[in-house]
N, C-alpha and C. Protein backbone atom coordinates (compact mmCIF):
# COMPACT_ATOMS: atom_id res chain seq x y z
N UNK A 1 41.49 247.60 205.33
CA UNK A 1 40.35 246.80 205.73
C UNK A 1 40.48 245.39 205.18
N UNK A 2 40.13 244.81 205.99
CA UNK A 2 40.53 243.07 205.84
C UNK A 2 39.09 242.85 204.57
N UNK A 3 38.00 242.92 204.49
CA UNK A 3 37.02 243.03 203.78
C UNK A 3 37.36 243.40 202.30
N UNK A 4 37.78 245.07 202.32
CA UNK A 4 38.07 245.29 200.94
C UNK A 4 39.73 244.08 200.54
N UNK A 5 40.37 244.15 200.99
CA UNK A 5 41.29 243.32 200.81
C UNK A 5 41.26 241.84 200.10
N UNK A 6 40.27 241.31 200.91
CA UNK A 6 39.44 239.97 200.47
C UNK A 6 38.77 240.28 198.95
N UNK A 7 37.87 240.79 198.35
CA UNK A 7 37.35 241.68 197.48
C UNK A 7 38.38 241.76 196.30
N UNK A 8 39.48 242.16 196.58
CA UNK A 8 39.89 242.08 195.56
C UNK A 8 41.12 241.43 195.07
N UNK A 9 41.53 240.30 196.18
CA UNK A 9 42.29 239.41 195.73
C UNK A 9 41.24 238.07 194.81
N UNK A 10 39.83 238.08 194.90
CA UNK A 10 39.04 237.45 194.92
C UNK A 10 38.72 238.17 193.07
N UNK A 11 38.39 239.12 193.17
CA UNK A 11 38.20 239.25 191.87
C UNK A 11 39.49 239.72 191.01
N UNK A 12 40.29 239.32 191.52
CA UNK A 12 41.76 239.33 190.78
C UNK A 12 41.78 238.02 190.31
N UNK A 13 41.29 236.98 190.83
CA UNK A 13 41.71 235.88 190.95
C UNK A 13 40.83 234.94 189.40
N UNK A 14 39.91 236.27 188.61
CA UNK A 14 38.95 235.41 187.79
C UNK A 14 37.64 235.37 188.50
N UNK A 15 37.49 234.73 189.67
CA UNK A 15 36.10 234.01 190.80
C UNK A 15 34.85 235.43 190.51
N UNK A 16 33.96 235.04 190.50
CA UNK A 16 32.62 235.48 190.47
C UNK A 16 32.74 235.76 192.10
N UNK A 17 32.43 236.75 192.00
CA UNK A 17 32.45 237.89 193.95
C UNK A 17 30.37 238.05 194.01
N UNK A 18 30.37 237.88 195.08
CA UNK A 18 28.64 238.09 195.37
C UNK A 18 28.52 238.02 196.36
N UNK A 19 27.39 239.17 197.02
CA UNK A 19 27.36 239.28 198.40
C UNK A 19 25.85 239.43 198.86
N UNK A 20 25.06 238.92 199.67
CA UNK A 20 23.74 238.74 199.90
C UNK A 20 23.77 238.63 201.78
N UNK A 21 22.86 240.69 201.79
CA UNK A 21 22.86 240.74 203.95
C UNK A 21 21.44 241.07 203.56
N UNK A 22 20.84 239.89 204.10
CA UNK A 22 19.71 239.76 204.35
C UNK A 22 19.66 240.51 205.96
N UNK A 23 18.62 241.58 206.22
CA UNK A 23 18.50 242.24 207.56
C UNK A 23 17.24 241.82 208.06
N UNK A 24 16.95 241.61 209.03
CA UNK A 24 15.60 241.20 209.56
C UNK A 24 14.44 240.56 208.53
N UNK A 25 14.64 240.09 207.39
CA UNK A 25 13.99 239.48 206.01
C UNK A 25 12.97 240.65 205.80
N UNK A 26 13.57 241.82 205.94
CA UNK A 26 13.12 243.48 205.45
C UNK A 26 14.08 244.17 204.74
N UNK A 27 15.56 244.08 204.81
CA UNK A 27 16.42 244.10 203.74
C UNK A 27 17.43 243.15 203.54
N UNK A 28 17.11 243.52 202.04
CA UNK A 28 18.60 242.72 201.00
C UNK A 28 19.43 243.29 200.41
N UNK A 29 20.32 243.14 200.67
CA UNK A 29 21.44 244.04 199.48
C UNK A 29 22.37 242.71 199.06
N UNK A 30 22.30 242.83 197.88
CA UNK A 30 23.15 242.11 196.78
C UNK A 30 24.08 242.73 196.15
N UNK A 31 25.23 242.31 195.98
CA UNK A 31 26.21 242.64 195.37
C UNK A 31 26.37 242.00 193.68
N UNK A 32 26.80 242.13 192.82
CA UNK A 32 27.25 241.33 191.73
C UNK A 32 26.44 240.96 190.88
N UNK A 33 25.16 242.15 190.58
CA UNK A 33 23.84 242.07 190.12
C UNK A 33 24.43 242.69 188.53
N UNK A 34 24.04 241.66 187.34
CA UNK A 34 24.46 242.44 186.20
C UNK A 34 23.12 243.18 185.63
N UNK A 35 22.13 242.35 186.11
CA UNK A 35 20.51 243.11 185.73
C UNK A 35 19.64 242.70 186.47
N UNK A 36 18.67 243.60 186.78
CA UNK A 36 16.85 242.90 187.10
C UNK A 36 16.35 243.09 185.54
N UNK A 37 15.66 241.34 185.82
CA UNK A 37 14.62 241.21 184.63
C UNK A 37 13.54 241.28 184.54
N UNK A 38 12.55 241.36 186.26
CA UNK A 38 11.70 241.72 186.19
C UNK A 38 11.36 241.85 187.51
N UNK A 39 10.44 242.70 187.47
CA UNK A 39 9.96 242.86 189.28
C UNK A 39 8.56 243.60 189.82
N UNK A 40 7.91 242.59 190.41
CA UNK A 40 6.44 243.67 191.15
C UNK A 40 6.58 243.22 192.72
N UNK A 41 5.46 243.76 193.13
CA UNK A 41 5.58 243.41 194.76
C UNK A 41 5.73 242.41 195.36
N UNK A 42 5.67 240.99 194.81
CA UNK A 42 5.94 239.53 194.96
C UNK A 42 6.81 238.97 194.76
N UNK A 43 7.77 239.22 193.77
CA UNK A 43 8.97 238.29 193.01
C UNK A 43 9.84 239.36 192.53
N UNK A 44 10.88 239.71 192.41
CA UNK A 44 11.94 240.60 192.17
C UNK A 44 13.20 239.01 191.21
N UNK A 45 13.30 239.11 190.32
CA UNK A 45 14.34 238.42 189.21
C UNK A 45 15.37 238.96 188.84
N UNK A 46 16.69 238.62 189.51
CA UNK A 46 17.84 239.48 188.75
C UNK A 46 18.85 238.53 188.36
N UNK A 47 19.64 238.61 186.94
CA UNK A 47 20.98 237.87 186.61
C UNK A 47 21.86 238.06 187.69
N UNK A 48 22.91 238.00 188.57
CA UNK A 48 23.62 238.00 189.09
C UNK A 48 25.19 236.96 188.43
N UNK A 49 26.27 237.32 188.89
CA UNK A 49 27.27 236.70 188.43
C UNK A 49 27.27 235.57 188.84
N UNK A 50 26.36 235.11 189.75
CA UNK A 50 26.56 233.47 189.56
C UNK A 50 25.23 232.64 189.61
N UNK A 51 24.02 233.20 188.46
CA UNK A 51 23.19 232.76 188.45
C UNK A 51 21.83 233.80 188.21
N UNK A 52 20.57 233.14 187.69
CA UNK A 52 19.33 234.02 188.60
C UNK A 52 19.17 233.60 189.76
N UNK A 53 18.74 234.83 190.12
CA UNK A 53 18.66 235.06 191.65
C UNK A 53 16.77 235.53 191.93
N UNK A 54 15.96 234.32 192.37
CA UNK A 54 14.49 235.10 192.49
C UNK A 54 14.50 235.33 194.20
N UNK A 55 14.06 236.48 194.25
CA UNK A 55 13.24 236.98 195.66
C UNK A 55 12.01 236.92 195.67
N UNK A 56 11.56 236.62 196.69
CA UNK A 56 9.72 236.03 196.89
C UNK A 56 9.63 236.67 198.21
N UNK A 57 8.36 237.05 197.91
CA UNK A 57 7.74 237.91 199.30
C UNK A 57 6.61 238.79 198.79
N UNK A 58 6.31 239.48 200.11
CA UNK A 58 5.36 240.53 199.74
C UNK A 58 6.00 241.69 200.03
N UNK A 59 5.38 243.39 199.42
CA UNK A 59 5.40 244.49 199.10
C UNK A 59 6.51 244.60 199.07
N UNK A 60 7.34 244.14 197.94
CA UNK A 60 8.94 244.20 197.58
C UNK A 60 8.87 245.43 196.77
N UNK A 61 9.67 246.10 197.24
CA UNK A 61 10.28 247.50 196.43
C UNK A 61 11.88 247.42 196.02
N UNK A 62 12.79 247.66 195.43
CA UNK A 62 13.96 248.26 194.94
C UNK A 62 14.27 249.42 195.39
N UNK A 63 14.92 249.70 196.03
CA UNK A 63 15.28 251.14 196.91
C UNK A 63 16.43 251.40 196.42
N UNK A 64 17.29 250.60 195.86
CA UNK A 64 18.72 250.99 194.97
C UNK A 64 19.18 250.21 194.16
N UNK A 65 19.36 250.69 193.13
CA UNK A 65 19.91 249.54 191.84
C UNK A 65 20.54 250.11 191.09
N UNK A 66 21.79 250.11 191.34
CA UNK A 66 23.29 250.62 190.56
C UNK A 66 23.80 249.47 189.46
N UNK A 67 23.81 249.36 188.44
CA UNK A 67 24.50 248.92 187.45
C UNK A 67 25.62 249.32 187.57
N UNK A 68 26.36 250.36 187.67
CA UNK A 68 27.73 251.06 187.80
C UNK A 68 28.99 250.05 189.26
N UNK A 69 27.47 249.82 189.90
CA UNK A 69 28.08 249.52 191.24
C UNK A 69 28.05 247.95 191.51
N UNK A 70 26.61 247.27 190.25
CA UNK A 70 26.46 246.06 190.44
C UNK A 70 25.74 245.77 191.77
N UNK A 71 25.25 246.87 192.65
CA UNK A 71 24.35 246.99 193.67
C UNK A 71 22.94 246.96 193.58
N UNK A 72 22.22 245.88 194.23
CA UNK A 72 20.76 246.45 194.41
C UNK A 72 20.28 245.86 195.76
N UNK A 73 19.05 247.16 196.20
CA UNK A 73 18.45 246.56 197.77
C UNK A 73 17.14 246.36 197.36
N UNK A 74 16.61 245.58 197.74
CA UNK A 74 15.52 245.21 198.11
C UNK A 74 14.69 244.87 199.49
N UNK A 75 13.60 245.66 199.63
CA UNK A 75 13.44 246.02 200.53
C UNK A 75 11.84 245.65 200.91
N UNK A 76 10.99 245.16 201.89
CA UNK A 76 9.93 244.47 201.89
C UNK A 76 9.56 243.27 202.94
N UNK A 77 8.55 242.19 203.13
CA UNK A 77 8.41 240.98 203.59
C UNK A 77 9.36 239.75 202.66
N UNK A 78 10.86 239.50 203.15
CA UNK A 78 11.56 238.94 201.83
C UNK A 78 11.44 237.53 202.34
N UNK A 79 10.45 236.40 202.01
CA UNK A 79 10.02 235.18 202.34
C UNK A 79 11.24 233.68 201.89
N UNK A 80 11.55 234.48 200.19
CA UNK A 80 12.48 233.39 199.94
C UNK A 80 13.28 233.57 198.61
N UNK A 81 15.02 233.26 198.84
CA UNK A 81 16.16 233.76 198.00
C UNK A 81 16.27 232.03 197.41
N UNK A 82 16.37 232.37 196.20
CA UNK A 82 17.17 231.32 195.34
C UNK A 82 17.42 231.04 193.74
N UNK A 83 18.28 230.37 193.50
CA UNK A 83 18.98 230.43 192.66
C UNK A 83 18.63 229.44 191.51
N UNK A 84 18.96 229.77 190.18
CA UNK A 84 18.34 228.94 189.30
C UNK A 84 19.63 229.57 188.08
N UNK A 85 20.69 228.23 188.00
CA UNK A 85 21.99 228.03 187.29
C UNK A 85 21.55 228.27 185.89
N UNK A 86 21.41 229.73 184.90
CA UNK A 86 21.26 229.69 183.86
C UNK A 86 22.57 229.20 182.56
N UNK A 87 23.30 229.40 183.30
CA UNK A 87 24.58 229.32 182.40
C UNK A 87 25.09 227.69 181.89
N UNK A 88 24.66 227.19 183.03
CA UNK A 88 25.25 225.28 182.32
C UNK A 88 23.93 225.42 181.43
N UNK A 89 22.96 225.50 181.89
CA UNK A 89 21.70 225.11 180.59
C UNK A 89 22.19 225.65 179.18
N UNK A 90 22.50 227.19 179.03
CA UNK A 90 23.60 227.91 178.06
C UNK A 90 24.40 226.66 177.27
N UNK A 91 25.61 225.99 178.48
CA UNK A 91 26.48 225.52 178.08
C UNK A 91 26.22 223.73 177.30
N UNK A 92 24.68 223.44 177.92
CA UNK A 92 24.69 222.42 177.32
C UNK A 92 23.99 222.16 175.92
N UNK A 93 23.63 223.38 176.00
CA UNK A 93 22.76 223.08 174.75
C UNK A 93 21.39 222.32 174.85
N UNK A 94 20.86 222.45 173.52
CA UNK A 94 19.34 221.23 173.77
C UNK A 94 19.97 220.33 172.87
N UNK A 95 18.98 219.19 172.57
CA UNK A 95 19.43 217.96 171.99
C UNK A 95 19.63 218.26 170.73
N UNK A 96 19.34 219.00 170.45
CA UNK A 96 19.76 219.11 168.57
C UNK A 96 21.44 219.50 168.60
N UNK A 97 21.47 220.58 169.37
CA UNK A 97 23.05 220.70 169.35
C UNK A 97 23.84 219.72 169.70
N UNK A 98 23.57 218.49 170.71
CA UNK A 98 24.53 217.14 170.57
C UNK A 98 24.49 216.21 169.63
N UNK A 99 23.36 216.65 169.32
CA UNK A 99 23.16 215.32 167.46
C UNK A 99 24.16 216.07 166.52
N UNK A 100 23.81 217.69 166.50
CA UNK A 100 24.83 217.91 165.43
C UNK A 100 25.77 218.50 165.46
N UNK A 101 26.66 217.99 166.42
CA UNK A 101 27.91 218.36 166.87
C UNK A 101 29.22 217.64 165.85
């Protein structure tokens, strides 16, 4: 399969792999989920390998969430996906750490 093939020259390669099939904005399945941090029927929050990842909508449920697999669906009215880069904030530090560098 040309798919799995892709997959894993990709995570051979080092690269952060992530996959997001939004179906009729009634399902999501994400790939490359290291955790949910929090979730009710409105907002679903998960780390993902290249970022948080918030889902917004109404009567959001979790119908599968594999850690093993790095899989989760979400399932519901899914209004709006996006991303919020935790890791440069990580990397830059706050201002005390450039004063006392």
């Amino acid at each position: 399969m040309v798919v799995e093939e892709r997959k894993t020259s990709i995570g051979q390669m080092g690269g952060a792999l992530q996959n997001l099939i939004l179906e009729n904005r009634n399902k999501l399945s994400i790939s490359g989920v290291k955790d949910v941090l929090s979730f009710d029927d409105q907002i679903v929050i998960m780390e993902t390998e290249l970022g948080l990842l918030s889902v917004k909508g109404d009567n959001l449920k979790i119908n599968k969430l594999s850690i093993d697999t790095s899989e989760v669906i979400v399932e519901g009215e899914i209004n709006t996906l996006s991303y919020s880069d935790h890791s440069k904030k990580e990397q830059e530090g706050g201002l005390f750490s450039k004063i006392f560098k």
